[in-house]
C-alpha atoms as a PDB file:
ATOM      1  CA  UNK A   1       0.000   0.000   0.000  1.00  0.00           C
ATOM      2  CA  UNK A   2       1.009   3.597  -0.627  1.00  0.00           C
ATOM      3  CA  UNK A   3       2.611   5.509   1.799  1.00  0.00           C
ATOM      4  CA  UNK A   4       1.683   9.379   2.497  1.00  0.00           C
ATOM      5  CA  UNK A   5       3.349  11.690  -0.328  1.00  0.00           C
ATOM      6  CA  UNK A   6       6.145  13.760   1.343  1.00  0.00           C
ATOM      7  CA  UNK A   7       8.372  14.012  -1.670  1.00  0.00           C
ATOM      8  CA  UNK A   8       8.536  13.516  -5.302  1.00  0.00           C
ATOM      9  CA  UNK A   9       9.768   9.879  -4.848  1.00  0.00           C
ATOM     10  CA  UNK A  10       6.588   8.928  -2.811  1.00  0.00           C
ATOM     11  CA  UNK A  11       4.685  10.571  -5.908  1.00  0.00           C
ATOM     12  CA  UNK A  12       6.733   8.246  -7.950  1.00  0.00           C
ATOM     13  CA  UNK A  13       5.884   5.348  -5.814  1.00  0.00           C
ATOM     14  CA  UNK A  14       2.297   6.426  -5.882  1.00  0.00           C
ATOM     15  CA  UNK A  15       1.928   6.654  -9.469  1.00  0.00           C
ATOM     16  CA  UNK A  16       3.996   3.791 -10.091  1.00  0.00           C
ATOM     17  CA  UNK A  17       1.476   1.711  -7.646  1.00  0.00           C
ATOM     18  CA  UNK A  18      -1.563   3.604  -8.525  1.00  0.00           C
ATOM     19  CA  UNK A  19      -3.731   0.162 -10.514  1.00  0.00           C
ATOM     20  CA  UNK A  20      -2.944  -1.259  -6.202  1.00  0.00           C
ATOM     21  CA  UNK A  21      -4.096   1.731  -4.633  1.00  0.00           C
ATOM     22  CA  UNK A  22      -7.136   3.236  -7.248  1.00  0.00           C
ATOM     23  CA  UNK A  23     -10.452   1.493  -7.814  1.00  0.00           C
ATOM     24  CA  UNK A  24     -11.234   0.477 -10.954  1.00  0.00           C
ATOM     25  CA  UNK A  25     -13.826   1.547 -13.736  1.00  0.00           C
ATOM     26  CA  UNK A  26     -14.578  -1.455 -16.281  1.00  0.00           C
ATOM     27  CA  UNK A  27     -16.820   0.820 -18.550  1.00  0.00           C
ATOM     28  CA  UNK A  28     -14.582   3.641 -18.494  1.00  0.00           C
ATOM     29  CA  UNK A  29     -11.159   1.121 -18.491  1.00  0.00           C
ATOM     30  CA  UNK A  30      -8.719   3.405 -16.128  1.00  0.00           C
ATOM     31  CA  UNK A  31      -7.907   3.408 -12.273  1.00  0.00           C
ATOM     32  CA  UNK A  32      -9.639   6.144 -10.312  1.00  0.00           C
ATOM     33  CA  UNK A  33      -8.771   8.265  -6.957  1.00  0.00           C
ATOM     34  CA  UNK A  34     -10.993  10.598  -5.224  1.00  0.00           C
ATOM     35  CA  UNK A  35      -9.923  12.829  -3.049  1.00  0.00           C
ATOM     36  CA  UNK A  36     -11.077  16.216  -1.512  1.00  0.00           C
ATOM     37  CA  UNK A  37     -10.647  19.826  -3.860  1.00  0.00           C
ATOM     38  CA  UNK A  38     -10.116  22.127  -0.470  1.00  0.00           C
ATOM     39  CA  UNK A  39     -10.253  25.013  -2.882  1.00  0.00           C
ATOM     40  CA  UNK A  40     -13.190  24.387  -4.314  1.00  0.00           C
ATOM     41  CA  UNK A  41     -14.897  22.606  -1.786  1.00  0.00           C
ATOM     42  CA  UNK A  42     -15.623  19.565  -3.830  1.00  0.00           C
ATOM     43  CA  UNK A  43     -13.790  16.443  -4.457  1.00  0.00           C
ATOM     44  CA  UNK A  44     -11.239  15.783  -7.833  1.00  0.00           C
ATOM     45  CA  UNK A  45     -10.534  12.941  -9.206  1.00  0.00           C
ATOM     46  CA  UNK A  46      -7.194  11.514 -10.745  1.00  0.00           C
ATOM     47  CA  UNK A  47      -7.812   9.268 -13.115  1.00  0.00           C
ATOM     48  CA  UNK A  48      -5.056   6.608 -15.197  1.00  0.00           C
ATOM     49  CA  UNK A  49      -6.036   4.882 -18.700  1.00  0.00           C
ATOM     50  CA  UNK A  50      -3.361   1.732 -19.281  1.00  0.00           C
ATOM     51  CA  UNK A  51      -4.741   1.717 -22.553  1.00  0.00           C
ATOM     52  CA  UNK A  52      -3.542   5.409 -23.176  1.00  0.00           C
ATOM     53  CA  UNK A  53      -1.111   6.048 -20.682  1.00  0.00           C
ATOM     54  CA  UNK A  54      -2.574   9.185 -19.852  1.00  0.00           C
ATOM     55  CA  UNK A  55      -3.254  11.278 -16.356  1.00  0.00           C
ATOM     56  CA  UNK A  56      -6.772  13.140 -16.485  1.00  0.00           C
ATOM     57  CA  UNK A  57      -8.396  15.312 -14.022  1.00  0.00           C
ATOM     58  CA  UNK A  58     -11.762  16.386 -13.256  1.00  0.00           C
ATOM     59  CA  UNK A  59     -13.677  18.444 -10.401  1.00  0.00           C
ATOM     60  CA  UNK A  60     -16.915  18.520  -9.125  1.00  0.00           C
ATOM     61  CA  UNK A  61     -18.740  19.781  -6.118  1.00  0.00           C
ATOM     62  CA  UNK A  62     -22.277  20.694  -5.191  1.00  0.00           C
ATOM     63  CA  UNK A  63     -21.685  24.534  -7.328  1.00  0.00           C
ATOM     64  CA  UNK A  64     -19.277  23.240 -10.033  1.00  0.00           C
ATOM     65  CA  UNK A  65     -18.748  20.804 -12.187  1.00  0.00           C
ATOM     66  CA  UNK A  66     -16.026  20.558 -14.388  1.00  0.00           C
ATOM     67  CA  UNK A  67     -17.201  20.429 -18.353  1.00  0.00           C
ATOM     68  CA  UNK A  68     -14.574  17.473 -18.833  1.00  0.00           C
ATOM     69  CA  UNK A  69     -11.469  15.543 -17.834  1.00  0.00           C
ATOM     70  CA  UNK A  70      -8.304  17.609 -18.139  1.00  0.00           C
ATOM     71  CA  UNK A  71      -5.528  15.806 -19.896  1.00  0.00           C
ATOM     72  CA  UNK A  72      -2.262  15.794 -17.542  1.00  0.00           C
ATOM     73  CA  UNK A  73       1.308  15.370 -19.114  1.00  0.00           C
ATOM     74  CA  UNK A  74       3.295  13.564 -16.217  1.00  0.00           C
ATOM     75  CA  UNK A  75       5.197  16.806 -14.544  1.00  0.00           C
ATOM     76  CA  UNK A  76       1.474  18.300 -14.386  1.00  0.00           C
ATOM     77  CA  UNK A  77       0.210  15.209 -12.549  1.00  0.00           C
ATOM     78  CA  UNK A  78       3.479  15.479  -9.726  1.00  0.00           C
ATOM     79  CA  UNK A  79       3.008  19.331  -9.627  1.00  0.00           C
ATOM     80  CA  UNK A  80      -1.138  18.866  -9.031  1.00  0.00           C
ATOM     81  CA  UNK A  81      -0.535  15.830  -6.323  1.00  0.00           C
ATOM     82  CA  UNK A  82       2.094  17.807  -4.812  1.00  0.00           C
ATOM     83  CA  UNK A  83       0.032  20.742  -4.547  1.00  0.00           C
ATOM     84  CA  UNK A  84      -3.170  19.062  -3.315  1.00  0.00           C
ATOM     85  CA  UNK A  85      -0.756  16.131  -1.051  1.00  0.00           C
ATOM     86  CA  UNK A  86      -2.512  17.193   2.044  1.00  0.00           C
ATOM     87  CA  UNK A  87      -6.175  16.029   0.322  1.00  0.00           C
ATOM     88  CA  UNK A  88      -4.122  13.104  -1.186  1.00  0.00           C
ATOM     89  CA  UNK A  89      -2.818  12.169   1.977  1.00  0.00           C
ATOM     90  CA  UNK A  90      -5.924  12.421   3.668  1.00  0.00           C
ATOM     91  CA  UNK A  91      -7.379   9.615   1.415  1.00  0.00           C
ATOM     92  CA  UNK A  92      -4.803   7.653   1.162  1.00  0.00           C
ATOM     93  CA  UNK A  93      -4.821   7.224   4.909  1.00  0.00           C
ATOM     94  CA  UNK A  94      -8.861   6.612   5.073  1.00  0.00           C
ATOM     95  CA  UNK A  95      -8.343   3.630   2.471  1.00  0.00           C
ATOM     96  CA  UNK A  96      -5.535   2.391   4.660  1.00  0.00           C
ATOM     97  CA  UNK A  97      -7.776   2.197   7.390  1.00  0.00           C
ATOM     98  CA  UNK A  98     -10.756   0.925   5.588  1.00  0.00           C
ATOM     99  CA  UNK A  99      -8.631  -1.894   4.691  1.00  0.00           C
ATOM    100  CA  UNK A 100      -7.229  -2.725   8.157  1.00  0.00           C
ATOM    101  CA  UNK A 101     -10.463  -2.952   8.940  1.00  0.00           C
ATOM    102  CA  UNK A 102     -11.640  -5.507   6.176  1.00  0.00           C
ATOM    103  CA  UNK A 103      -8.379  -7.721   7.146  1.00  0.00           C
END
């Protein structure tokens, strides 16, 4: 399991492990992580195609919705988990816990 991002290796590790640590969407095929948008007060979510390779974005809350996913080259995905690591973090540690709890 991931470990809390407090450097760009852990964002490394975290993209590197990101199909262990997302969920999965079989109709969309790519990995998934939610995690709170403190500036907008909504949640984003990160999402990874294998099929593609790419990083995509998107934001949504209860006064915004974002009008698509935002393609991310790889130093815009570190940059945007680095900047919102706190949120990341956050989740990271709640899924830890949730899956203490199932073991």
């Amino acid at each position: 399991m991931a470990r809390v991002l407090k450097s760009n290796k852990d964002i490394e590790q975290f993209s590197i492990d990101f199909p262990q640590i997302a969920f999965y969407d079989e109709q969309g095929s790519k990995y998934y992580f939610v995690f709170e948008d403190k500036q907008r007060s909504g949640q984003w979510t990160l999402m990874f195609s294998e099929d593609t390779r790419a990083w995509t974005i998107h934001g949504k809350g209860e006064t915004y919705c974002d009008p698509g996913e935002q393609l991310l080259e790889t130093t815009e995905m570190v940059r945007f988990l680095w900047k919102n690591r706190g949120s990341v973090n956050r989740a990271l540690r709640q899924k830890m816990e949730s899956n203490n709890d199932h073991t």
